[in-house]
Protein backbone atom coordinates (compact mmCIF):
# COMPACT_ATOMS: atom_id res chain seq x y z
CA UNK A 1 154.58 318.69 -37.40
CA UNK A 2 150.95 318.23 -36.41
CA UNK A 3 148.95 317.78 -39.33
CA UNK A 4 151.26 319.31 -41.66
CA UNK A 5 149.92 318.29 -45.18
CA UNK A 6 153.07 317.12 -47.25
CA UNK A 7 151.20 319.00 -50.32
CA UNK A 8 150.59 322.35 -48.37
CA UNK A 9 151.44 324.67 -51.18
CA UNK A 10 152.20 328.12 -50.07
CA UNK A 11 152.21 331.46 -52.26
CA UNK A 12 154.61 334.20 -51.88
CA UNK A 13 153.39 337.03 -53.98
CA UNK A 14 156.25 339.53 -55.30
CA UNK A 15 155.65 343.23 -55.51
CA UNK A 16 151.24 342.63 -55.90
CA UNK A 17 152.05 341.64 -59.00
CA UNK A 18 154.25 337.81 -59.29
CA UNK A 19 152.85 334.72 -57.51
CA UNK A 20 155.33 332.23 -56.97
CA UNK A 21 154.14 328.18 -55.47
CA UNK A 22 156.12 327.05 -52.60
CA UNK A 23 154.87 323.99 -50.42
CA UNK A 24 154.46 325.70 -46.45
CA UNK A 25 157.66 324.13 -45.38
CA UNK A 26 160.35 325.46 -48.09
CA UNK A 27 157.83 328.69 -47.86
CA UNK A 28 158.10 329.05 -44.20
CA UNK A 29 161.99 328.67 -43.94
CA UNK A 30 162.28 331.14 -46.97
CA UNK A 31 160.09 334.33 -45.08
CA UNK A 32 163.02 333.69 -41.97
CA UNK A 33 165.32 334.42 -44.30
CA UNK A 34 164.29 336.76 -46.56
CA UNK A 35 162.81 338.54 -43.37
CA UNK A 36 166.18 338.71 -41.39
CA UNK A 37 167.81 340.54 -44.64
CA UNK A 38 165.35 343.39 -45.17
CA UNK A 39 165.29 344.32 -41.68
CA UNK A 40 168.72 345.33 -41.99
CA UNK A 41 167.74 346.93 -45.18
CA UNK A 42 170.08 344.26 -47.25
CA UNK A 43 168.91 344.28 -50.76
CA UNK A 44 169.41 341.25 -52.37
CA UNK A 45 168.08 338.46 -55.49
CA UNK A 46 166.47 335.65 -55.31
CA UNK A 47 166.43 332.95 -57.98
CA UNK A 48 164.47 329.84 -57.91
CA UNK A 49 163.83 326.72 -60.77
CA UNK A 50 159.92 327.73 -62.09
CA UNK A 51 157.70 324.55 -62.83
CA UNK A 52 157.42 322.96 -66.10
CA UNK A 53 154.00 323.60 -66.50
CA UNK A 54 155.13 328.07 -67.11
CA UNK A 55 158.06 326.68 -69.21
CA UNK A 56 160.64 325.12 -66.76
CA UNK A 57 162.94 327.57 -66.93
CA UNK A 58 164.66 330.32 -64.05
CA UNK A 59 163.34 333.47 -62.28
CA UNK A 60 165.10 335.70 -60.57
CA UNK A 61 163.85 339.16 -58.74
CA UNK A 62 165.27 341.60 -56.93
CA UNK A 63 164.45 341.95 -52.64
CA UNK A 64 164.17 345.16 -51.33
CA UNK A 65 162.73 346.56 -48.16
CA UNK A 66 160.73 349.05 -50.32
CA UNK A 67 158.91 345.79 -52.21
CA UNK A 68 155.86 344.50 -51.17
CA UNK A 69 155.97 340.47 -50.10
CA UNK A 70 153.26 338.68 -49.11
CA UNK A 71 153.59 334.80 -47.47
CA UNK A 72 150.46 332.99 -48.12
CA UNK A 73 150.34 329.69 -46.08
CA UNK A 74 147.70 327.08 -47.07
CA UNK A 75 148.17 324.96 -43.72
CA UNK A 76 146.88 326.19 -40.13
CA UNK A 77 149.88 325.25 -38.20
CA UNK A 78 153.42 326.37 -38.84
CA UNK A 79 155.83 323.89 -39.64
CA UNK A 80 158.70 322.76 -37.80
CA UNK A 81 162.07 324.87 -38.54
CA UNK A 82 165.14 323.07 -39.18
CA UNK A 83 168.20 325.41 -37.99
CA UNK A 84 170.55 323.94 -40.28
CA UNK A 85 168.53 324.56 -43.18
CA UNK A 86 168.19 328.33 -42.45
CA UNK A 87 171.80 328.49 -42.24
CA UNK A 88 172.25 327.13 -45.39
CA UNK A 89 169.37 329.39 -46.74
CA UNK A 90 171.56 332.17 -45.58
CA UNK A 91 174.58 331.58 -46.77
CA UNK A 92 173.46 331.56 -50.15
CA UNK A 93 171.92 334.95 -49.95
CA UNK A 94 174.61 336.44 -48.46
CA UNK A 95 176.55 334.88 -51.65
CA UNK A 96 177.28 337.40 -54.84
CA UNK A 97 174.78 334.75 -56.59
CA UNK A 98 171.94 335.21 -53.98
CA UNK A 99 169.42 333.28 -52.20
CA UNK A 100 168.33 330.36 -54.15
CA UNK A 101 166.91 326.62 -52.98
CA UNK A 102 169.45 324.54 -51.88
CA UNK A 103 168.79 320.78 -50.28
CA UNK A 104 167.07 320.71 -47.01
CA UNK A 105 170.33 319.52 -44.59
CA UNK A 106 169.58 316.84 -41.88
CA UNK A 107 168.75 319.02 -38.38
């Protein structure tokens, strides 16, 4: 984790039209999964806690391979990938509930 700024924020922008903050690291282990589901063509939601600053309440949209996502990363390097946490990642998209944020496990 070279120079990995701890405040990196990352945007992933939904379908041209929603931008949605996420620091480089959450951001980086988020496009894994989201990227391992549409390439099997696996539609799916996602659901995340917005900031308190647009009203602290919940999104949720709706991944499909036909929706246009892009990752924008603020730092140069990518960051290191914790297995366990992409795991975890997974299992809650492959849930009825969806992919949401859960607690980055120890590696």
């Amino acid at each position: 984790m070279l120079n990995e700024r701890k405040d990196a924020m990352g945007k992933l922008t939904y379908d041209a039209s929603l931008v949605i903050d996420f620091d480089d690291r959450t951001l980086a282990h988020l496009q894994i999964v989201i990227t391992a589901k549409l390439r099997r063509r696996e539609s799916f939601i996602f659901s995340w806690k917005d900031d308190a600053d647009i009203g602290d309440g919940r999104t949720t949209v709706w991944l499909d391979p036909t929706i246009s996502l892009v990752y924008k990363f603020l730092g140069g390097r990518p960051p290191q990938i914790n297995k366990a946490w992409i795991e975890a990642l997974t299992a809650t998209a492959n849930s009825p509930g969806g992919l949401h944020l859960v607690k980055e496990p120890a590696a």
